[in-house]
N, C-alpha and C. Protein backbone atom coordinates (compact mmCIF):
# COMPACT_ATOMS: atom_id res chain seq x y z
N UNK A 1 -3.43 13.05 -19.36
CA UNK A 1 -3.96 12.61 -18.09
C UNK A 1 -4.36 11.14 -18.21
N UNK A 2 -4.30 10.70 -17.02
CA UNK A 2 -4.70 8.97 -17.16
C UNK A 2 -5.44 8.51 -15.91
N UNK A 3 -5.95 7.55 -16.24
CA UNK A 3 -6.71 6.60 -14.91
C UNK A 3 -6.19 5.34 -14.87
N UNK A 4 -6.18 4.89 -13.80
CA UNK A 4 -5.81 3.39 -13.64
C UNK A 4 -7.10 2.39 -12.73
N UNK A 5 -7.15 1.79 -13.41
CA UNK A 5 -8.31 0.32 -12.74
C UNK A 5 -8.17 -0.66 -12.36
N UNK A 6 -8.40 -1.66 -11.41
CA UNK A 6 -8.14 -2.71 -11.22
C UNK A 6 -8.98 -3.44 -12.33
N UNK A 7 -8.69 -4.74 -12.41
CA UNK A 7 -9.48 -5.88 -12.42
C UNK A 7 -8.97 -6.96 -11.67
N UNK A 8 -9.88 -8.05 -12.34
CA UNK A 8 -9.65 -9.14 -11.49
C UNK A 8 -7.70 -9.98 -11.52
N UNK A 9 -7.60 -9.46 -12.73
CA UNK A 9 -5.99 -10.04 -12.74
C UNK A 9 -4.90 -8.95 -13.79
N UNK A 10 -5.53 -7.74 -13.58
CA UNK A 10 -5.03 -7.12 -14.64
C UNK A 10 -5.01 -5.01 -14.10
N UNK A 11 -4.22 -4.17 -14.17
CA UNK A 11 -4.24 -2.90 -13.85
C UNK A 11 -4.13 -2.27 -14.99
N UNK A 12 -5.46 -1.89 -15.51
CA UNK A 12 -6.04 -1.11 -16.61
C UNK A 12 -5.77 0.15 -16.45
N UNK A 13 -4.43 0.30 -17.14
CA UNK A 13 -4.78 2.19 -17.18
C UNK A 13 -5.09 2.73 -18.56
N UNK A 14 -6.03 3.98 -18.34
CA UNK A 14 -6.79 4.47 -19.46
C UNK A 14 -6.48 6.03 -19.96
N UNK A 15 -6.20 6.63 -20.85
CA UNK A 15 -5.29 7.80 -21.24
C UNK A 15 -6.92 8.83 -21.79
N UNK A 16 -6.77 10.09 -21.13
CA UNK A 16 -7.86 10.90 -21.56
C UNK A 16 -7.19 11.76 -22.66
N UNK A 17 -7.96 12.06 -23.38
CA UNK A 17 -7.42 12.73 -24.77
C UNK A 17 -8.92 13.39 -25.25
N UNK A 18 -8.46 15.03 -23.79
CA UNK A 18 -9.89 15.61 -24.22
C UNK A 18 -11.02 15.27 -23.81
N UNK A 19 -12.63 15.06 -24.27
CA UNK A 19 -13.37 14.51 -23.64
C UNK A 19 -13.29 12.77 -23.88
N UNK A 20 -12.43 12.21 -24.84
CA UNK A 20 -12.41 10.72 -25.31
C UNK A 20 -10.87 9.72 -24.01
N UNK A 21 -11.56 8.65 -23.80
CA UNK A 21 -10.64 7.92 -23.04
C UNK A 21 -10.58 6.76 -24.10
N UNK A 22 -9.21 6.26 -23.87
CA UNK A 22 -8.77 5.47 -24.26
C UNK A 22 -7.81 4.05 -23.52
N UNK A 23 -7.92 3.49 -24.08
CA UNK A 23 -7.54 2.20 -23.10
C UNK A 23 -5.56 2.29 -23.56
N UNK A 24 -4.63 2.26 -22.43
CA UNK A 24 -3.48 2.03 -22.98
C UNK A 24 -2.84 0.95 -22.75
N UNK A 25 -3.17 0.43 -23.92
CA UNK A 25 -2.24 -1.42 -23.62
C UNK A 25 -0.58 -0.97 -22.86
N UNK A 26 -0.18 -0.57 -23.45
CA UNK A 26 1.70 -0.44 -22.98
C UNK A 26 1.92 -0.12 -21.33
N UNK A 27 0.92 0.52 -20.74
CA UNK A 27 0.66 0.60 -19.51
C UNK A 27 0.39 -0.19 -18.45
N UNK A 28 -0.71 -0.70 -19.18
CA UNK A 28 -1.51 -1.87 -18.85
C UNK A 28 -0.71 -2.77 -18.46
N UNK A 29 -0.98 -3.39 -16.68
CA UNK A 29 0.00 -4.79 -16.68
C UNK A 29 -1.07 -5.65 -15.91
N UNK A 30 -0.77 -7.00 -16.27
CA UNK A 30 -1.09 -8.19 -16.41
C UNK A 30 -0.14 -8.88 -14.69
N UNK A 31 -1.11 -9.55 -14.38
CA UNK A 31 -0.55 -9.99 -12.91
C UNK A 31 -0.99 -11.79 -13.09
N UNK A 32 -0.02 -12.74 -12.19
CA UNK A 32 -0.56 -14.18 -12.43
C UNK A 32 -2.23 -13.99 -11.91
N UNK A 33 -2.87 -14.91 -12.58
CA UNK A 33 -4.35 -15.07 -12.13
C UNK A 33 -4.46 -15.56 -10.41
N UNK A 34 -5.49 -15.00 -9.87
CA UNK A 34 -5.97 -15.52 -8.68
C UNK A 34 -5.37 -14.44 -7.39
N UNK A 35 -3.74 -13.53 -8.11
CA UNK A 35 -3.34 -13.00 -7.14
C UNK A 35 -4.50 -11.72 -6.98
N UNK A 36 -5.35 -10.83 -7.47
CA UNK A 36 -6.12 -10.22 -7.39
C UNK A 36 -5.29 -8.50 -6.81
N UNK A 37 -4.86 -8.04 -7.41
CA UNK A 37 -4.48 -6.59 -7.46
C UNK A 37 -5.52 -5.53 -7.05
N UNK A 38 -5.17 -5.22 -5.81
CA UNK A 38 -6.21 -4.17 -4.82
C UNK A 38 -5.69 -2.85 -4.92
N UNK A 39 -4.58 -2.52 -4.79
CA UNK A 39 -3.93 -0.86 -5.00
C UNK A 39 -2.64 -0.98 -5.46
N UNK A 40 -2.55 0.28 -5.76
CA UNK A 40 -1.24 0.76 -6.39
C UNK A 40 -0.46 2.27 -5.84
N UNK A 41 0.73 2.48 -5.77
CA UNK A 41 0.89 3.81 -5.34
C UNK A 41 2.53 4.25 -6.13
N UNK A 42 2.33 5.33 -6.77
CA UNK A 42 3.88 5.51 -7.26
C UNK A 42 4.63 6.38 -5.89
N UNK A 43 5.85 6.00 -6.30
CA UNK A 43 6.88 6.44 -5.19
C UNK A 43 6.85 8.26 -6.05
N UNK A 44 7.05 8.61 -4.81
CA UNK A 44 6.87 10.30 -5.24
C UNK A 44 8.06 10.74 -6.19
N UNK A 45 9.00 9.91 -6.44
CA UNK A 45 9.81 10.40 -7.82
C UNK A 45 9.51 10.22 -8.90
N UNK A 46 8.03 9.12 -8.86
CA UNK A 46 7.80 8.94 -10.18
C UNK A 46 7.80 7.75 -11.14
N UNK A 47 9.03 7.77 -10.78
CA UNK A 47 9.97 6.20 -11.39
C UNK A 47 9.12 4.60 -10.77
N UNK A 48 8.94 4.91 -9.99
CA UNK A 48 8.30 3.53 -9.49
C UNK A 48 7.00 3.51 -9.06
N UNK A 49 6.73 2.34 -9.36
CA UNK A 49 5.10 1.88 -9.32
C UNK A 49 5.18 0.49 -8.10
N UNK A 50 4.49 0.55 -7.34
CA UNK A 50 4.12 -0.31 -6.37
C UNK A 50 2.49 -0.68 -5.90
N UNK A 51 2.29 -2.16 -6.55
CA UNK A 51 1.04 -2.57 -5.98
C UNK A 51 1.07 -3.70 -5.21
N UNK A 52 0.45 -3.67 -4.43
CA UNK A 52 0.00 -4.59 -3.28
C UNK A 52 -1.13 -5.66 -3.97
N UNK A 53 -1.48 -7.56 -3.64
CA UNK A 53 -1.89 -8.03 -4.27
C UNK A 53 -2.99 -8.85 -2.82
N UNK A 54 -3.92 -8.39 -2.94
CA UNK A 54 -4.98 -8.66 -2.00
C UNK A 54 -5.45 -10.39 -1.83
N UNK A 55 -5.18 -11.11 -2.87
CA UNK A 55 -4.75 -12.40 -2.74
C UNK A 55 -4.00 -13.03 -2.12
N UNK A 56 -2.60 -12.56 -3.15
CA UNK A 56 -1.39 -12.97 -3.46
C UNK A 56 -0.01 -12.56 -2.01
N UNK A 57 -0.83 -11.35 -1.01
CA UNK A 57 -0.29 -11.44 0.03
C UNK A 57 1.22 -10.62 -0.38
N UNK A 58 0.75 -9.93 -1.45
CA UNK A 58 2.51 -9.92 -1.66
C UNK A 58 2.62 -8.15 -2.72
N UNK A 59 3.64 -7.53 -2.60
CA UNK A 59 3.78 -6.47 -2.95
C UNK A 59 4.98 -6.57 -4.59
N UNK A 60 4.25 -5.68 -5.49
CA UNK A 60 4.91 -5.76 -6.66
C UNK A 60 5.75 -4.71 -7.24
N UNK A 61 6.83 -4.62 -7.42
CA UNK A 61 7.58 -3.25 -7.82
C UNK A 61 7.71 -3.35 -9.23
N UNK A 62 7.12 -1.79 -9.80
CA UNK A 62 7.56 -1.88 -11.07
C UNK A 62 8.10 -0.68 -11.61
N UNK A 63 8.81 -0.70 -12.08
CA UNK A 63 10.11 0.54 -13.11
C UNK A 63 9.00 1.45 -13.82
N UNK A 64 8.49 2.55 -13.78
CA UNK A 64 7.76 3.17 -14.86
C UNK A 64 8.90 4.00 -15.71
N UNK A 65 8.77 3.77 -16.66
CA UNK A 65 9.80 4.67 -18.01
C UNK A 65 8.81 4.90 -19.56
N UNK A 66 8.88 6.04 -19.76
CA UNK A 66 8.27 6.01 -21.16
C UNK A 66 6.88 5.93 -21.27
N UNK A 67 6.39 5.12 -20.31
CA UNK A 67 4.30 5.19 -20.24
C UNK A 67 4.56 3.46 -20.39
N UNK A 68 5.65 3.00 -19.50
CA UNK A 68 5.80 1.22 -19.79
C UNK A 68 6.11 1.18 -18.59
N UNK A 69 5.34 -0.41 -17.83
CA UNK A 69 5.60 -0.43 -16.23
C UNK A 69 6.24 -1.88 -16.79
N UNK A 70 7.68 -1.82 -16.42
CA UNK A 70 8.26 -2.98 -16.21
C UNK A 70 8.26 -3.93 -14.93
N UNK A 71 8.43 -5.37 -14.57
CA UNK A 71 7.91 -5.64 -13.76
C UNK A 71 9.92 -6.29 -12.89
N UNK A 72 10.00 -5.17 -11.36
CA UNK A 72 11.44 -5.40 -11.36
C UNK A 72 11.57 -6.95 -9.98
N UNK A 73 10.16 -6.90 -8.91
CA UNK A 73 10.67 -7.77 -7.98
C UNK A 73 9.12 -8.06 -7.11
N UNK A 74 9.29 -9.01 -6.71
CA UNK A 74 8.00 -9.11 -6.02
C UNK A 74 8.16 -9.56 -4.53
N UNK A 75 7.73 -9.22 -3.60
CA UNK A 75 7.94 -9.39 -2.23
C UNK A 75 6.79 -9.75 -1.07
N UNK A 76 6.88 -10.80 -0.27
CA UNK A 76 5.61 -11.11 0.74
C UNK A 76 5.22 -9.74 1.50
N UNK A 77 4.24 -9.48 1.96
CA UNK A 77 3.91 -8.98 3.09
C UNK A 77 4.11 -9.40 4.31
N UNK A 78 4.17 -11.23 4.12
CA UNK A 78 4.30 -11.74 5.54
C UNK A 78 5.44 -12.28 5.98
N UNK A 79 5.31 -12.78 7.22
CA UNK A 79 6.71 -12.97 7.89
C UNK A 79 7.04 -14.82 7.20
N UNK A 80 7.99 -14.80 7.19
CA UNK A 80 8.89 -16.19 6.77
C UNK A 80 7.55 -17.46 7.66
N UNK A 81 7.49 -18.13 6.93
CA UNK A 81 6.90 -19.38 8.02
C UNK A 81 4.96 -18.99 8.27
N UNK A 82 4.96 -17.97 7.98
CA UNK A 82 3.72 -17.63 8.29
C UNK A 82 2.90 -18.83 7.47
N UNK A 83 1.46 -19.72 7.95
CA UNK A 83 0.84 -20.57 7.56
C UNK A 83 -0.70 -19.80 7.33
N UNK A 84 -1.07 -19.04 7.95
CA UNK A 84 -2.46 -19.25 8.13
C UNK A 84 -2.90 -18.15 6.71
N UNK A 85 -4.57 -18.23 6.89
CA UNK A 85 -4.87 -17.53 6.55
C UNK A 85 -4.55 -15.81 6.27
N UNK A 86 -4.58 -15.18 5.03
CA UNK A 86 -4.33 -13.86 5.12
C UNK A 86 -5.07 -12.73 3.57
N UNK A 87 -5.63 -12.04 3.79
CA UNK A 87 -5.32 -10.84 2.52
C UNK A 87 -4.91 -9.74 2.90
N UNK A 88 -4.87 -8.97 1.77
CA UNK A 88 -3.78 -8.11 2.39
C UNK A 88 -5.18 -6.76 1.95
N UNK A 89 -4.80 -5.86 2.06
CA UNK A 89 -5.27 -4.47 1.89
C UNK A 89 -5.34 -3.36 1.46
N UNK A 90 -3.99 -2.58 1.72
CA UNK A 90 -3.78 -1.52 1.92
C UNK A 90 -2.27 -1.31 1.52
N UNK A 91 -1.68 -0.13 1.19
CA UNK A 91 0.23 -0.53 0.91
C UNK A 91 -0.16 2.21 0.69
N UNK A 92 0.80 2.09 1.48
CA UNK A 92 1.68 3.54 1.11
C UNK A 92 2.90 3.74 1.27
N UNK A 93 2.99 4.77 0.81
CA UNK A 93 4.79 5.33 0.60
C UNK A 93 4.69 6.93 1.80
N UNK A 94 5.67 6.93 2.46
CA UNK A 94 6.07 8.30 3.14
C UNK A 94 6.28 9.40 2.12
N UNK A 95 6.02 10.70 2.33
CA UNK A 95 6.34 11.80 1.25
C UNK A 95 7.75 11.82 1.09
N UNK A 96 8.73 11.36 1.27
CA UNK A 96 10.13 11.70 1.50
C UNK A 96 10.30 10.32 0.40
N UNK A 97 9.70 9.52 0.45
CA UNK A 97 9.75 8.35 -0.60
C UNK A 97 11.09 7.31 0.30
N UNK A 98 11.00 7.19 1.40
CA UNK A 98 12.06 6.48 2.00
C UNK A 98 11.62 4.90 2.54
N UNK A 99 9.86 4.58 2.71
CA UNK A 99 9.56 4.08 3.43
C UNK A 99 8.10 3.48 2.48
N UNK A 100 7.75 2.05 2.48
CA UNK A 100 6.40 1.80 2.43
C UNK A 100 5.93 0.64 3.34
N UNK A 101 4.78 1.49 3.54
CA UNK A 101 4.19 0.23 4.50
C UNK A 101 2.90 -0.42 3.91
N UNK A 102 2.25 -1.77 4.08
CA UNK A 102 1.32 -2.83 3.81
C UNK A 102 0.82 -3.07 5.16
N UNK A 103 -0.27 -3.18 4.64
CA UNK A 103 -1.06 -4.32 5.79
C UNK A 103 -2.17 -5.33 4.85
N UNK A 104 -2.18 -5.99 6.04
CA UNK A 104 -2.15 -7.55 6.30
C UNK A 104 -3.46 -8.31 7.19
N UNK A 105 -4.60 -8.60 6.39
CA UNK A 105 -5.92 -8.69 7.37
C UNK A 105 -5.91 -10.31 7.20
N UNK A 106 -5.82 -10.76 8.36
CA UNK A 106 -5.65 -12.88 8.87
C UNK A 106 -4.35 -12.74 9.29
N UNK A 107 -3.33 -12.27 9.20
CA UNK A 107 -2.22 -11.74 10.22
C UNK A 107 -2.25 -10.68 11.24
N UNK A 108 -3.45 -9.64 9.90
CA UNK A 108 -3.61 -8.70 11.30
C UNK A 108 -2.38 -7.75 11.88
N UNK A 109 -1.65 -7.18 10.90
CA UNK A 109 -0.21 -7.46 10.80
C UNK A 109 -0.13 -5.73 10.12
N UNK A 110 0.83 -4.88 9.79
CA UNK A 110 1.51 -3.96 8.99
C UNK A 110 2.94 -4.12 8.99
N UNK A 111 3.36 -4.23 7.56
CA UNK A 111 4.77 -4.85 7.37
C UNK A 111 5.10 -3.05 6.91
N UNK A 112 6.86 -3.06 6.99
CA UNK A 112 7.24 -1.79 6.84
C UNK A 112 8.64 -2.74 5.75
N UNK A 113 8.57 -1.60 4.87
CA UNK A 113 10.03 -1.81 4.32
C UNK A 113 10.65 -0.58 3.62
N UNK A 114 12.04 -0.95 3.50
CA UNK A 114 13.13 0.82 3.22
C UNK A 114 12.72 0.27 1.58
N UNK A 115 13.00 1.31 0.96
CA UNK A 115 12.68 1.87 -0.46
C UNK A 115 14.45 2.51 -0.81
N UNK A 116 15.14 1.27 -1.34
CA UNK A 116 16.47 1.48 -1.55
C UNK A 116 16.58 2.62 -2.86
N UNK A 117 17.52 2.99 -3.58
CA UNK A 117 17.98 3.63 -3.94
C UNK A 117 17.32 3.45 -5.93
N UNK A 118 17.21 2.03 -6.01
CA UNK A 118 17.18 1.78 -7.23
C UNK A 118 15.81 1.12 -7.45
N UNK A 119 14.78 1.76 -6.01
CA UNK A 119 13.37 1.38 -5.77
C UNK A 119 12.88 0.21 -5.19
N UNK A 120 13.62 -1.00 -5.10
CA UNK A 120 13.95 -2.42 -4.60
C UNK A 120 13.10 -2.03 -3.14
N UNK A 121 12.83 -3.65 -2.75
CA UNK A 121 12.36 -3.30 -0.95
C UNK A 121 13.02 -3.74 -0.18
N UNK A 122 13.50 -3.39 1.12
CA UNK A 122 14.41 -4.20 1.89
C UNK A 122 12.94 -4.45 3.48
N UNK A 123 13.42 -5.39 3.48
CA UNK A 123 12.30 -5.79 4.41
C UNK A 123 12.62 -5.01 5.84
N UNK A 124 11.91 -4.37 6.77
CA UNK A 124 12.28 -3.91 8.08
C UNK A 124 11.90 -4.86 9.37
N UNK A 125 10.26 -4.81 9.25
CA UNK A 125 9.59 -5.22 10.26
C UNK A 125 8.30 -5.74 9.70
N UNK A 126 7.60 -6.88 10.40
CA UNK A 126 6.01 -7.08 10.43
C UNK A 126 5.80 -6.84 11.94
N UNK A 127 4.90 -5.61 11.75
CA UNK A 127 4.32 -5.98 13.59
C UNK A 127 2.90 -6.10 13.97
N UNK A 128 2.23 -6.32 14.98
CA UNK A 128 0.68 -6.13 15.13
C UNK A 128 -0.25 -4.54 14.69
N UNK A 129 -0.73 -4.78 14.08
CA UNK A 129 -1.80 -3.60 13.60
C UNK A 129 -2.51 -2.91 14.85
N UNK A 130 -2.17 -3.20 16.36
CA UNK A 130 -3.20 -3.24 17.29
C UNK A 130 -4.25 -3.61 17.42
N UNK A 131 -5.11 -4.28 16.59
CA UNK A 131 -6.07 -4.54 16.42
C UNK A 131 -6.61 -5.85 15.61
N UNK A 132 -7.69 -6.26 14.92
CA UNK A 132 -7.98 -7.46 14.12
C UNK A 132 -8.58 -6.86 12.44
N UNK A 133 -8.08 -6.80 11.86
CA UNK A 133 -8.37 -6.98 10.41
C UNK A 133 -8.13 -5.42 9.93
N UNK A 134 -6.78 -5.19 9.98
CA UNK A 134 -6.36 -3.60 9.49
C UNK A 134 -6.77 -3.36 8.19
N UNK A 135 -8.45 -2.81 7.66
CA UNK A 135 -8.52 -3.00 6.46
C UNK A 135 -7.97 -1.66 5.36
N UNK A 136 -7.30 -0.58 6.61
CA UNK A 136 -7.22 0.89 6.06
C UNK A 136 -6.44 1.48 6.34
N UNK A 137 -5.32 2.01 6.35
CA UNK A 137 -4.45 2.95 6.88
C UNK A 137 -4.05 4.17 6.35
N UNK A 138 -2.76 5.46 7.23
CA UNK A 138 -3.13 6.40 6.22
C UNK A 138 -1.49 6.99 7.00
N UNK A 139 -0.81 8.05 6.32
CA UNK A 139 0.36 8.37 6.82
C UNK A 139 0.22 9.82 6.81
N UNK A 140 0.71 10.34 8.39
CA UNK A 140 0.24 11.86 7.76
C UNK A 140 1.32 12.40 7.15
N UNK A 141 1.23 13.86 6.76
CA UNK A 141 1.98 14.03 5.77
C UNK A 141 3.62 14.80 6.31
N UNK A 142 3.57 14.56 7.75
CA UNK A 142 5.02 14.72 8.13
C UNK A 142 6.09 13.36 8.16
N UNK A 143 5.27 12.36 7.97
CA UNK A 143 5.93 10.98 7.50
C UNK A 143 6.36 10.71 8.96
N UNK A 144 5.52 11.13 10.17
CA UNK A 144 6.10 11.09 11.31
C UNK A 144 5.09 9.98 11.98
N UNK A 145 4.03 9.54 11.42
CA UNK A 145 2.73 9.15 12.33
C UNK A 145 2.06 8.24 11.02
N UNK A 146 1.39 6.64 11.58
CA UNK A 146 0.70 6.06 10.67
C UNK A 146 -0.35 5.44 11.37
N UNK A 147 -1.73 5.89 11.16
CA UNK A 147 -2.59 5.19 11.37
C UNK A 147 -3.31 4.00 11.19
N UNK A 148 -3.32 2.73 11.70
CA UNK A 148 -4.27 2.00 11.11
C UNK A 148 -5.40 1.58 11.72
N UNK A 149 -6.68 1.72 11.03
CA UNK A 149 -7.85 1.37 11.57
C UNK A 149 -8.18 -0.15 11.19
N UNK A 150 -8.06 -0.83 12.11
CA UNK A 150 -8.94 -2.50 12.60
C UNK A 150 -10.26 -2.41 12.26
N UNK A 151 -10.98 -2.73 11.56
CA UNK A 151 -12.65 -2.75 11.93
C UNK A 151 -13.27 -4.12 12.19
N UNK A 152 -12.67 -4.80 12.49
CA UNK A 152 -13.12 -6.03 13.43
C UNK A 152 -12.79 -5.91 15.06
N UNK A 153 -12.05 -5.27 14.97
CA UNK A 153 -11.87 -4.62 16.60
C UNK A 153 -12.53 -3.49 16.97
N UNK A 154 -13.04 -2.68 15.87
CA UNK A 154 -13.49 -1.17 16.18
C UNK A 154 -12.29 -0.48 16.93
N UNK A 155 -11.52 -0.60 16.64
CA UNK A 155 -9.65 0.85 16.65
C UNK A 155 -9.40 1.46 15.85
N UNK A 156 -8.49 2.27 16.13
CA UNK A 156 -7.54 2.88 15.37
C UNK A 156 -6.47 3.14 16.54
N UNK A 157 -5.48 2.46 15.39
CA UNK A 157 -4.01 2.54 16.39
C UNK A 157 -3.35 3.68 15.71
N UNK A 158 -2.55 4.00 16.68
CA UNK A 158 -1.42 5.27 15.98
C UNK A 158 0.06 4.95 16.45
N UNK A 159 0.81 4.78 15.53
CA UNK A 159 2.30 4.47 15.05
C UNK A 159 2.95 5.67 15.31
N UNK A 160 3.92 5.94 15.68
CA UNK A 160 4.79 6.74 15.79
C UNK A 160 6.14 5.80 14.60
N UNK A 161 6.40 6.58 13.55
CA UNK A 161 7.42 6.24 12.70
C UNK A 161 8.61 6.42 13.17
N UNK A 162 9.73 5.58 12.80
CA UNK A 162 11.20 6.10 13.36
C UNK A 162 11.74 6.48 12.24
N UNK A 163 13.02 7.14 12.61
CA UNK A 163 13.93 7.03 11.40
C UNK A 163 14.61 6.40 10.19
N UNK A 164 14.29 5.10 11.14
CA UNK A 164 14.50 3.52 10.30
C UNK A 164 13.67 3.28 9.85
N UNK A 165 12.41 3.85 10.13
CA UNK A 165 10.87 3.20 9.44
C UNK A 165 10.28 2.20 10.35
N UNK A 166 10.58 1.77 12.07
CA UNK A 166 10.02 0.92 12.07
C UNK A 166 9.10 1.93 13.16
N UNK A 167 7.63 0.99 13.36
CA UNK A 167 6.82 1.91 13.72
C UNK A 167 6.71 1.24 15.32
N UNK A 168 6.50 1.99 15.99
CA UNK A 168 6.20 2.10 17.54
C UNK A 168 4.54 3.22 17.96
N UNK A 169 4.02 1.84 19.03
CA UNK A 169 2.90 2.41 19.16
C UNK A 169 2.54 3.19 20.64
N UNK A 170 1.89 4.18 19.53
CA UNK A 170 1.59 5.33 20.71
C UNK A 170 0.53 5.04 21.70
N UNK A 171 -0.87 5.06 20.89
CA UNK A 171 -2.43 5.11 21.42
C UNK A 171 -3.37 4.08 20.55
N UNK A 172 -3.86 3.88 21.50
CA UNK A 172 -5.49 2.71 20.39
C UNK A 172 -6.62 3.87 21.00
N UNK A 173 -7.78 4.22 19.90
CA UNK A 173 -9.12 4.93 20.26
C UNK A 173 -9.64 3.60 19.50
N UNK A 174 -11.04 3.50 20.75
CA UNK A 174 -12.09 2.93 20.08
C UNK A 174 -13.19 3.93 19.19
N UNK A 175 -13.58 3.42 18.26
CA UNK A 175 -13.83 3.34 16.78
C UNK A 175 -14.93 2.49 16.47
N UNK A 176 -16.28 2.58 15.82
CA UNK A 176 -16.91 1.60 15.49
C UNK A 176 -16.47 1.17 14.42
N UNK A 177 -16.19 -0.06 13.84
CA UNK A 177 -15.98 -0.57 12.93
C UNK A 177 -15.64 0.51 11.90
N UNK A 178 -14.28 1.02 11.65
CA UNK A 178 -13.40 2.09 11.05
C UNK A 178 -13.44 1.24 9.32
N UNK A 179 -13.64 1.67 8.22
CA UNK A 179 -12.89 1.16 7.08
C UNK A 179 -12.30 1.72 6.29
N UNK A 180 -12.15 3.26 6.60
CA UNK A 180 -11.26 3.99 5.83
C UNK A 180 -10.92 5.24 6.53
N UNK A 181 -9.75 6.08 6.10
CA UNK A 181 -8.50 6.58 7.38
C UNK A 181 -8.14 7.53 6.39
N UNK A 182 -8.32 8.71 6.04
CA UNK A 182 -7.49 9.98 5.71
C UNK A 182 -7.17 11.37 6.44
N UNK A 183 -6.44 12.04 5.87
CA UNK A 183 -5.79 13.35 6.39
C UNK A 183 -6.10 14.44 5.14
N UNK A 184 -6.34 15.38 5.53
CA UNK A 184 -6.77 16.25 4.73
C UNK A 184 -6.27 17.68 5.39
N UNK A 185 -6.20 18.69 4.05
CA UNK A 185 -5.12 20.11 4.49
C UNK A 185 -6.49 20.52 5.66
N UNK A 186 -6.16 21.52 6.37
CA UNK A 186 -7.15 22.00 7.22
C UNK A 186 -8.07 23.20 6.12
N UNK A 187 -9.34 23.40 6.09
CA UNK A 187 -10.18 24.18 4.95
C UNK A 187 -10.70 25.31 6.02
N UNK A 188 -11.26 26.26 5.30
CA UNK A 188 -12.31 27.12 5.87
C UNK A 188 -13.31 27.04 6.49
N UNK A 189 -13.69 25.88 5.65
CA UNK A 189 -15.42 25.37 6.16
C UNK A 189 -15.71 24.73 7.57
């Protein structure tokens, strides 16, 4: 079993062995300084590792093989030309592993891209988050619907996904200042 950590320029993952943890260098990857590494999510086959860089504005693909994350391509969140201010947030994958989406707070923005064959990203769309500073989003688990909550606007918008992955919007609810967005199985309680 393992854990993974951010730091400030570095994704610490740590290997449990029983009640003792251990730090695993070979795992462990190293990012340029300043870009600041906020999440990570593997594609549901396994094989690939994808983190989003809360600085750096930009999404990182990496090959997992063996308990070694190779590092294969790195890609903006934002659109060509974009100048202003931005960090980014947030980054998931659809259960079908076809699709990941990012968002984008100073653009204000959720970028979508296809998840080719050999894990690569092909860019789809950047569109408006509905709102101002999408700091959270969440996909439910029919890969049909993506939420993102604004909390500088107090929303939550809801996406209707296409087939292509690009998202079309359904509804905005106001929301007080939203900062985090999940789905959960339905329980007893």
């Amino acid at each position: 079993m393992c854990k993974i950590s951010l730091h400030s320029h570095k994704v610490v993952v740590y290997r449990y062995e029983g009640a003792e943890v251990h730090t695993d260098e070979v795992a462990t990857i190293t990012v340029e300084r300043g870009c600041g590494p906020r999440y990570g999510e593997f594609a549901p086959n396994g094989k690939a590792f994808y983190l989003i860089n809360e600085i750096g504005s930009r999404v990182m693909h990496y090959r997992y093989n063996a308990g070694k994350m190779t590092l294969c391509e790195e890609t903006s969140t934002l659109p060509y030309g974009f100048t202003g201010e931005n960090i980014c947030s947030d980054l998931h994958i659809t259960a079908d592993g076809k699709f990941l989406y990012a968002s984008n707070r100073g653009h204000d923005s959720i970028t979508a891209y296809h998840i080719l064959e050999d894990g690569s990203l092909a860019w789809i769309e950047c569109r408006s988050s509905g709102g101002k500073t999408p700091r959270n989003f969440a996909l439910d688990r029919t890969g049909r619907y993506l939420l993102a909550e604004n909390q500088d606007s107090d929303n939550i918008t809801v996406f209707a996904i296409g087939e292509d992955g690009r998202l079309t919007k359904q509804e905005s609810y106001a929301f007080g200042s939203p900062v985090c967005i999940r789905f959960f199985k339905k329980t007893a309680f």
